[in-house]
Protein backbone atom coordinates (compact mmCIF):
# COMPACT_ATOMS: atom_id res chain seq x y z
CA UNK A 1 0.00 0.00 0.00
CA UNK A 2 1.41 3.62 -0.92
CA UNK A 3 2.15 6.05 1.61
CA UNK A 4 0.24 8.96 1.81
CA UNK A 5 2.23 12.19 0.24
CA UNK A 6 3.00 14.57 2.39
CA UNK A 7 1.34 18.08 1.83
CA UNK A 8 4.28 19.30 -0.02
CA UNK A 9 3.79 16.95 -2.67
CA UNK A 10 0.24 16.36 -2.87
CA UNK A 11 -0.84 17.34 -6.78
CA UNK A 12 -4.19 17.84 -8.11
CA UNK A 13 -3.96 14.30 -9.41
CA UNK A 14 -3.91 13.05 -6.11
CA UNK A 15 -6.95 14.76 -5.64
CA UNK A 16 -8.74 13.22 -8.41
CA UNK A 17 -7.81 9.90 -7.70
CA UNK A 18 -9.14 10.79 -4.17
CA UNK A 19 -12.70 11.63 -4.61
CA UNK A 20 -12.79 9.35 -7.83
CA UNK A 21 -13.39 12.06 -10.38
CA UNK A 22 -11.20 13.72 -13.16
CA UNK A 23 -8.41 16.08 -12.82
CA UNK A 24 -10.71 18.93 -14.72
CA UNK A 25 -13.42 18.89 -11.87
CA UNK A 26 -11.17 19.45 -9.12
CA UNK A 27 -9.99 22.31 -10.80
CA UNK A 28 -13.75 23.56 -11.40
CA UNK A 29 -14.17 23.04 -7.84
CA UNK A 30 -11.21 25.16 -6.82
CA UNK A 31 -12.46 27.71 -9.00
CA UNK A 32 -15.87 27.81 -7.76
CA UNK A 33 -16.51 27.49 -11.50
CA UNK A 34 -20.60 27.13 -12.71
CA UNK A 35 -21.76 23.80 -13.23
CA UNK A 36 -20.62 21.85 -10.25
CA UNK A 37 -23.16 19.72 -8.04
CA UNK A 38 -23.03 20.28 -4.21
CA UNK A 39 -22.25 16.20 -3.81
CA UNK A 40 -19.46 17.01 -6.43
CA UNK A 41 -17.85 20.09 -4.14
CA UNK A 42 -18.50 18.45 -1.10
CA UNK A 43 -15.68 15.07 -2.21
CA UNK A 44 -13.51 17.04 -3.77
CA UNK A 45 -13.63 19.38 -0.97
CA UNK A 46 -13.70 16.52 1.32
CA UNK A 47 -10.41 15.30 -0.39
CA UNK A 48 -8.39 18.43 -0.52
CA UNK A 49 -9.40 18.51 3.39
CA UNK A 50 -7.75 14.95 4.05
CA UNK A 51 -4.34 15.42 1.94
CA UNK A 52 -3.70 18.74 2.69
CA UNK A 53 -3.93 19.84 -0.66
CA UNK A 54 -2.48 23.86 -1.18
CA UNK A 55 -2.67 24.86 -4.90
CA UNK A 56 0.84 26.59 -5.58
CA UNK A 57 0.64 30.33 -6.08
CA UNK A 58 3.53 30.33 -8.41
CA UNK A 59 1.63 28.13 -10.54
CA UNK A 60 -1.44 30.02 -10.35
CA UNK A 61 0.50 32.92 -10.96
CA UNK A 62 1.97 31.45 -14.04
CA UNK A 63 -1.58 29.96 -16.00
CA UNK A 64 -3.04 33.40 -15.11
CA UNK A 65 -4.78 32.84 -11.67
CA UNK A 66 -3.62 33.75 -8.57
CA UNK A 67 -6.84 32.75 -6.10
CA UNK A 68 -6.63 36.25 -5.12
CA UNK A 69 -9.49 38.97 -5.21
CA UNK A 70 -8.52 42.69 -4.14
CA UNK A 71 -11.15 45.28 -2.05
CA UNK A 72 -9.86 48.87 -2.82
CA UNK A 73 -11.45 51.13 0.19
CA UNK A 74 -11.73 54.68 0.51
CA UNK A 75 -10.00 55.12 3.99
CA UNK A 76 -9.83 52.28 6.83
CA UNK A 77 -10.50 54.60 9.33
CA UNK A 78 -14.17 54.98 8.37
CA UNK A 79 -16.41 51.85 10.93
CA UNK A 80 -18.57 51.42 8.05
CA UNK A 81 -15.70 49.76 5.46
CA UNK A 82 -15.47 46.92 8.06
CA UNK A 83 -18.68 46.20 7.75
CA UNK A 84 -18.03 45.44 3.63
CA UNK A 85 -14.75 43.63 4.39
CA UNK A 86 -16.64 41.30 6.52
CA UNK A 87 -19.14 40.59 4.17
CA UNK A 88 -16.97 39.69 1.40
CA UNK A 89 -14.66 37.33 3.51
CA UNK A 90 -17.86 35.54 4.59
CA UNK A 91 -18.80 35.06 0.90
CA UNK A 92 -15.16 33.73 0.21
CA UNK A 93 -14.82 31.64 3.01
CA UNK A 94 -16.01 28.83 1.32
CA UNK A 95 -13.44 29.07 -1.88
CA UNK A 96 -10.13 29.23 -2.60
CA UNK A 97 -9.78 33.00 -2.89
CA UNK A 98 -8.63 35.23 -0.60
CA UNK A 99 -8.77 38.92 -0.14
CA UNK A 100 -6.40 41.74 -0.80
CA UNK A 101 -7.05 45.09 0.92
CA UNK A 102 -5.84 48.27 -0.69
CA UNK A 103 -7.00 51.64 0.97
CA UNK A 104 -7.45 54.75 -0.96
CA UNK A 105 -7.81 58.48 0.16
CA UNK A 106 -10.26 59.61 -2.82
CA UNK A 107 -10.36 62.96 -1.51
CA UNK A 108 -7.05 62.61 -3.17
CA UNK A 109 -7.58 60.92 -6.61
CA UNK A 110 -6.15 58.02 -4.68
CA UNK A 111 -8.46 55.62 -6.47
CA UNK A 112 -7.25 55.21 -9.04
CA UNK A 113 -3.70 54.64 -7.91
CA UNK A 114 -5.34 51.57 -5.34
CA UNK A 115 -6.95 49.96 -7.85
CA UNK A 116 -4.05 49.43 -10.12
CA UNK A 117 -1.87 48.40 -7.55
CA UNK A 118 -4.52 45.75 -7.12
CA UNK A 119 -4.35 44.68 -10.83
CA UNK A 120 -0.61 44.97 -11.12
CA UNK A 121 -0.77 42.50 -8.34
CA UNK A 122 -2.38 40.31 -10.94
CA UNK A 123 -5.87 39.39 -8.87
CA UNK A 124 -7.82 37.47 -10.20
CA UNK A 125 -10.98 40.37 -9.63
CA UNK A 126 -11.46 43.73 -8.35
CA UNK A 127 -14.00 44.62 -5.44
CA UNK A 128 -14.08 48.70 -5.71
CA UNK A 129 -15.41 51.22 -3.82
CA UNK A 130 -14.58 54.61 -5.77
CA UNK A 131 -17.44 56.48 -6.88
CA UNK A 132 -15.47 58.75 -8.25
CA UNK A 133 -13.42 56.79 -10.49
CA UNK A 134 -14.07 58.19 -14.57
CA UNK A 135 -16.87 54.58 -15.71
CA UNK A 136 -14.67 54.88 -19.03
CA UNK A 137 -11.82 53.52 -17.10
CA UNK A 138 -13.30 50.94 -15.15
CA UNK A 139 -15.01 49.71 -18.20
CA UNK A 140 -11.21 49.71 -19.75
CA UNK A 141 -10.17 47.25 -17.08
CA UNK A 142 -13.03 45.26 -16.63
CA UNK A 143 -11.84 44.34 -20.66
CA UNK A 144 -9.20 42.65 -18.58
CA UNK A 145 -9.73 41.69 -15.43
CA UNK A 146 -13.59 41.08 -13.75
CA UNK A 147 -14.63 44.30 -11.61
CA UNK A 148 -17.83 44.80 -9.13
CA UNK A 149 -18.08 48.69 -7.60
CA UNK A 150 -19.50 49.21 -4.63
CA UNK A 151 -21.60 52.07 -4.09
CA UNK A 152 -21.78 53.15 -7.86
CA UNK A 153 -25.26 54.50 -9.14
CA UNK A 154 -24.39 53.64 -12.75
CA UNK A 155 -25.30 50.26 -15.04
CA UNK A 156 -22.18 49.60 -17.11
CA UNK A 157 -22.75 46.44 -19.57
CA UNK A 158 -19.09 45.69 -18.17
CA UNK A 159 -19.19 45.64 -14.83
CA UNK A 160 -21.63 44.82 -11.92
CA UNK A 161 -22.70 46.76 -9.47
CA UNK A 162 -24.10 46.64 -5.70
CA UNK A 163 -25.48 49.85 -4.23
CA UNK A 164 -27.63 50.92 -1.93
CA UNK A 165 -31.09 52.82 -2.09
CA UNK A 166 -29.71 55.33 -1.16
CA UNK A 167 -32.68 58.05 -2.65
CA UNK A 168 -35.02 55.93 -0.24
CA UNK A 169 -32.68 55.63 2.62
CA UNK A 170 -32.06 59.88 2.04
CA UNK A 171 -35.72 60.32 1.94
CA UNK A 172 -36.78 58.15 5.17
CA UNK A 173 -34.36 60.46 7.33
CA UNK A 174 -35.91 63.51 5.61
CA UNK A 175 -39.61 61.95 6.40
CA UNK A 176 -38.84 61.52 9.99
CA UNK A 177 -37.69 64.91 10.39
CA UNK A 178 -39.89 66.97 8.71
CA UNK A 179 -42.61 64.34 10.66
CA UNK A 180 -41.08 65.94 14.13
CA UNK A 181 -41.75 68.92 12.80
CA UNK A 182 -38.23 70.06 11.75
CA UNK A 183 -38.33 72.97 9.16
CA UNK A 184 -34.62 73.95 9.45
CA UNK A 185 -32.52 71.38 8.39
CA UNK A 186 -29.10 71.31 7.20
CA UNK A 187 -27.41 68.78 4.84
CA UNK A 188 -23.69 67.84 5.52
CA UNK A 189 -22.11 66.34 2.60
CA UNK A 190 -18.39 65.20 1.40
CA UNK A 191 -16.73 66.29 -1.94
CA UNK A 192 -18.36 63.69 -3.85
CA UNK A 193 -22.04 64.96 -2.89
CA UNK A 194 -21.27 67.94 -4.78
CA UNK A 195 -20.00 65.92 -7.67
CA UNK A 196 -23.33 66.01 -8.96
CA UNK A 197 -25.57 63.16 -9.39
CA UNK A 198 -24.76 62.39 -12.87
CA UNK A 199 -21.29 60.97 -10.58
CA UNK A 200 -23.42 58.36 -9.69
CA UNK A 201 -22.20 58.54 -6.19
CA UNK A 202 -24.08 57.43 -3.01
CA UNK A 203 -23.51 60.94 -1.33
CA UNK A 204 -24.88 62.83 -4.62
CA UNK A 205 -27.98 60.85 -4.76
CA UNK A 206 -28.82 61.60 -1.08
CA UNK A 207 -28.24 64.94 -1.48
CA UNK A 208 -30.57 65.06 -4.09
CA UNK A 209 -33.33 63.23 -2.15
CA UNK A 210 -32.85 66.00 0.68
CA UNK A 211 -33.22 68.90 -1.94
CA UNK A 212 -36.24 67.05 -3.31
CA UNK A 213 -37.47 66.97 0.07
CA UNK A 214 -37.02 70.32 1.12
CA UNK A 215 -38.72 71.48 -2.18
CA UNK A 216 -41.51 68.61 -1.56
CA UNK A 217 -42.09 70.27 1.55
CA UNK A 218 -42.43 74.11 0.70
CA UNK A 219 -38.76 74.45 2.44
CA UNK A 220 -36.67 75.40 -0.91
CA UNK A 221 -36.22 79.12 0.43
CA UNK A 222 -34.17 77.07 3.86
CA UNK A 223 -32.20 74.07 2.03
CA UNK A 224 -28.90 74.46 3.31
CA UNK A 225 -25.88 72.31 1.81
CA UNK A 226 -22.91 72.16 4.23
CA UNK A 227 -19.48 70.54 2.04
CA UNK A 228 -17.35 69.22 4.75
CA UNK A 229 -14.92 66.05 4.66
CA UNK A 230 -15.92 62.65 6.29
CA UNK A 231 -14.04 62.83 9.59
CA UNK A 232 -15.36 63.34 12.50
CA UNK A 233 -12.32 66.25 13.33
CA UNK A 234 -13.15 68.28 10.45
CA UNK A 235 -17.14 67.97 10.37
CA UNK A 236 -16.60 69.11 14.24
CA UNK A 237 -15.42 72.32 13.14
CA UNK A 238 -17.30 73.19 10.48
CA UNK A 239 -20.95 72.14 12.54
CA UNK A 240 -19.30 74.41 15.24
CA UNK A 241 -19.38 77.79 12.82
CA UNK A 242 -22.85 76.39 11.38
CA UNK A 243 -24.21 76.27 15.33
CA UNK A 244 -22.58 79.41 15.89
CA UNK A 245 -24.94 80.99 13.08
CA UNK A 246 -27.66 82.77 14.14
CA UNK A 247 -29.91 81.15 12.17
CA UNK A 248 -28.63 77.89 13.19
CA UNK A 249 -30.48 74.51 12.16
CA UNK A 250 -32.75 72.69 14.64
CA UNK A 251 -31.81 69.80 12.03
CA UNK A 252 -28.33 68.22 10.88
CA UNK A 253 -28.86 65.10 8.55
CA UNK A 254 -24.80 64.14 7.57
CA UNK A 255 -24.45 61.93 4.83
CA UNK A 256 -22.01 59.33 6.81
CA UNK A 257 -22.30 58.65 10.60
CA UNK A 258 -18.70 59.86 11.23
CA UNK A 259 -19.40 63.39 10.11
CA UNK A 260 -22.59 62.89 11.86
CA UNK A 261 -20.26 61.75 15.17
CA UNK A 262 -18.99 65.27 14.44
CA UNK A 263 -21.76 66.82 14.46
CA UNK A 264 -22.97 64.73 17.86
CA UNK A 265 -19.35 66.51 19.77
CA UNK A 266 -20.06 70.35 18.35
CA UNK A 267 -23.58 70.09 19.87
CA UNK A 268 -22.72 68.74 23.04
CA UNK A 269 -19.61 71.35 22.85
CA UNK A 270 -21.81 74.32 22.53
CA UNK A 271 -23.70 73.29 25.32
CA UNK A 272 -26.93 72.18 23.24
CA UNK A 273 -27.79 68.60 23.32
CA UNK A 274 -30.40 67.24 20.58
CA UNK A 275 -33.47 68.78 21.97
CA UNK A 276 -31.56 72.29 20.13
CA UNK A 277 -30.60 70.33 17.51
CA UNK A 278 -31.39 66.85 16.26
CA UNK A 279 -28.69 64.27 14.06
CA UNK A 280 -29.06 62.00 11.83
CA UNK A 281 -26.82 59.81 10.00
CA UNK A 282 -26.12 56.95 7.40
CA UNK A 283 -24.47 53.81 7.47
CA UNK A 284 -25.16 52.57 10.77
CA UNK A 285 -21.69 51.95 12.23
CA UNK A 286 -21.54 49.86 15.69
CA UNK A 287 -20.93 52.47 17.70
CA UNK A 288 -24.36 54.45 16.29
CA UNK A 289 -25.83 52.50 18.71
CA UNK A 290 -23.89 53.16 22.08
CA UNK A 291 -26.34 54.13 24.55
CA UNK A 292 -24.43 57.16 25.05
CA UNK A 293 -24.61 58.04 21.42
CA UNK A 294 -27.37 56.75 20.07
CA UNK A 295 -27.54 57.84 16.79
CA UNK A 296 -30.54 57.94 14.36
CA UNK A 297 -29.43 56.47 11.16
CA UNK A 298 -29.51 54.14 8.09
CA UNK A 299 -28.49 51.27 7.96
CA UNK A 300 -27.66 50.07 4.91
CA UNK A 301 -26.71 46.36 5.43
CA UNK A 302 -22.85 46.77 4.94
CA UNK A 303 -22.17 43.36 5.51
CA UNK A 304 -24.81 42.49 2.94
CA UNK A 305 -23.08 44.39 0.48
CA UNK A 306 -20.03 42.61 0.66
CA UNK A 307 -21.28 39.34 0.69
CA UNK A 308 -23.22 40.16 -2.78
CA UNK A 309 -20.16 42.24 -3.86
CA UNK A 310 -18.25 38.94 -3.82
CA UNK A 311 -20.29 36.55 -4.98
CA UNK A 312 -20.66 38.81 -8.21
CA UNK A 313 -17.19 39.22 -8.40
CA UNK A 314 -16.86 34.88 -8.29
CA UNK A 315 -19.33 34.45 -10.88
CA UNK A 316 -17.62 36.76 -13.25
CA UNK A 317 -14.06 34.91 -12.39
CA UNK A 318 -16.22 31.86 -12.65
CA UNK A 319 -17.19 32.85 -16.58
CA UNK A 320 -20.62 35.17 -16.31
CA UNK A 321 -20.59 37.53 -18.93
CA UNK A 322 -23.82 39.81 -18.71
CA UNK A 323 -24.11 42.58 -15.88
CA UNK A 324 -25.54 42.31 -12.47
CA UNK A 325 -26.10 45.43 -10.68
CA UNK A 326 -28.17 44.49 -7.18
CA UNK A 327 -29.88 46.67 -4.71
CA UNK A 328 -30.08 46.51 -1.35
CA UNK A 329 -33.30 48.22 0.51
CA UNK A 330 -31.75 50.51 3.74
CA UNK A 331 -33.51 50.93 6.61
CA UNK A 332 -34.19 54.07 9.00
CA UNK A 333 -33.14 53.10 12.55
CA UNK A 334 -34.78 56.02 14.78
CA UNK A 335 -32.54 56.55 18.31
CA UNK A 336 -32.87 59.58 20.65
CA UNK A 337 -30.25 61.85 18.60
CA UNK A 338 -33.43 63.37 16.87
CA UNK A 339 -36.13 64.83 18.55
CA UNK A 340 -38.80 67.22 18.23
CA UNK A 341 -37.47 70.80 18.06
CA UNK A 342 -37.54 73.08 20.73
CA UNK A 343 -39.41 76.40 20.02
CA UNK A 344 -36.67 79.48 19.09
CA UNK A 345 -37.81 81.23 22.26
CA UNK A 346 -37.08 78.21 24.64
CA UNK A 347 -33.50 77.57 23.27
CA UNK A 348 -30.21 78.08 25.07
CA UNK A 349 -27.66 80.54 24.28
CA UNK A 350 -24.34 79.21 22.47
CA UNK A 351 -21.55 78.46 24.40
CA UNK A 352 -18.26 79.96 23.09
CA UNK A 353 -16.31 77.08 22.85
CA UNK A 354 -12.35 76.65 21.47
CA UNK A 355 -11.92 75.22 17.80
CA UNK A 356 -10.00 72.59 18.77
């Protein structure tokens, strides 16, 4: 009787022989490829499992698959990216990818530059979040290499998309406040809400559900668009000069939670607390939910998002050829950061507070 190889040596041969089928469905198997049967996955899976079986890289590498997908993030200090990242490792759990993490500062055209660094990698697929990024150019590498964008509001015939409703998720925030009876309401927004919503970025399509809400609501003469960056430093200082107006908002709705988180600090720093002026957010990070927080928000279903984000991005690797672009539904999750406002004549004075 033969000794068993030790995992060094194992080939996908030995596989084969293993689970009694040919050398071409183990290698469908590995690649999660369409076509195979559940009782097919399961002994092949069963017999990589029991001889140790590691694919080389180098040989991957070399017939133009490396088992390797790459995420390109904006920023990995935002608690909503997590979210994605956890998502998509979930949906490749169960194959022989793994992911590749590139983060990006698009404020800074950085993008691009993550992207490609993925691809010169050579991955095997791109997972993208850049709603920024020109579509001609992602449709340029999706010629070459299978791409899925997170977040994009466009339908490309080359690439897929997952995004989130994020002109329904806008306009349930808007509906609750104007439903507390909010008139003055203020709309904090990063560079690419002011890209315009031909962008097809998340943060241009809710500002242009809070417009149309304003408008909707006989409030076009108060619509108030605030630009300030996503973190939570900067959108401090900038809700600190808008609280410091005299005209001040009873109303902030941010377009991320961290700016929002910025927005929660100012308040409480000018001596206001959300009776003066209500928050809302979007994204529904963990901490939204601290009872010391308690942030009204959306939550779009990061985790969700990543999970579809990657199985997309498998079925293109896998062969698919026709677009997918999927939407997931957000949901308004009310907490005790918005409230009814106060009437102008029972409001506190500001506190001068330092710009730190």
């Amino acid at each position: 009787m033969a000794s068993r190889p030790s995992a060094g040596s194992v080939t996908i041969e030995d596989v084969a022989r293993e689970a009694g089928v040919s050398r071409a469905a183990v290698s469908k198997v590995i690649r999660n490829a369409y076509g195979v049967s559940p009782a097919m996955k399961a002994r092949v899976t069963e017999a990589i499992e029991k001889l140790g079986y590691r694919p080389s890289v180098s040989a991957r590498g070399m017939r133009g698959k490396t088992f390797t997908v790459g995420i390109e993030i904006p920023e990995l200090s935002n608690p909503f990216f997590p979210k994605l990242l956890a998502g998509a490792t979930a949906a490749l759990s169960g194959s022989p990818y793994r992911l590749i993490i590139a983060p990006a500062d698009p404020e800074h055209g950085e993008g691009y530059r993550a992207i490609q660094a993925l691809v010169d990698r050579q991955v095997d697929g791109v997972i993208a979040v850049s709603p920024l990024v020109d579509p001609e150019w992602l449709e340029a590498l999706a010629d070459h290499v299978p791409v899925v964008m997170i977040g994009r509001h466009d339908r490309s015939p080359k690439y897929d998309a997952v995004v989130s409703d994020d002109e329904d998720g806008a306009r349930q925030v808007m509906r609750h406040l104007l439903d507390l009876g909010h008139r003055d309401i203020a709309h904090l927004t990063p560079a690419a809400g002011l890209a315009g919503i031909e962008s097809g970025a998340p943060q241009a399509i809710r500002l242009a559900a809070y417009r149309d809400a304003m408008q909707e609501a006989g409030l076009g003469d108060r619509i108030r668009v605030v630009g300030s960056p996503n973190g939570q430093p900067e959108s401090r200082r900038v809700a600190l000069g808008l609280l410091a107006e005299a005209d001040r908002p009873t109303a902030v709705f941010a377009s991320h939670d961290e700016p929002a988180l910025g927005v929660m600090h100012a308040v409480a720093d000018a001596g206001l607390t959300p009776a003066d002026v209500s928050v809302a957010g979007y994204d529904d990070v963990e901490i939204a939910a601290h009872p010391g927080i308690s942030l009204t928000t959306v939550d779009q279903h990061g985790e969700r998002m990543g999970r579809l984000a990657a199985e997309l991005l498998l079925e293109r690797i896998a062969g698919r050829a026709e677009p997918r672009h999927e939407t997931v539904r957000p949901e308004l999750v009310v907490r005790t950061s918005t409230r009814p406002p106060r009437p102008r004549g029972g409001a506190p004075r500001l506190r001068a507070v330092g710009r730190t």
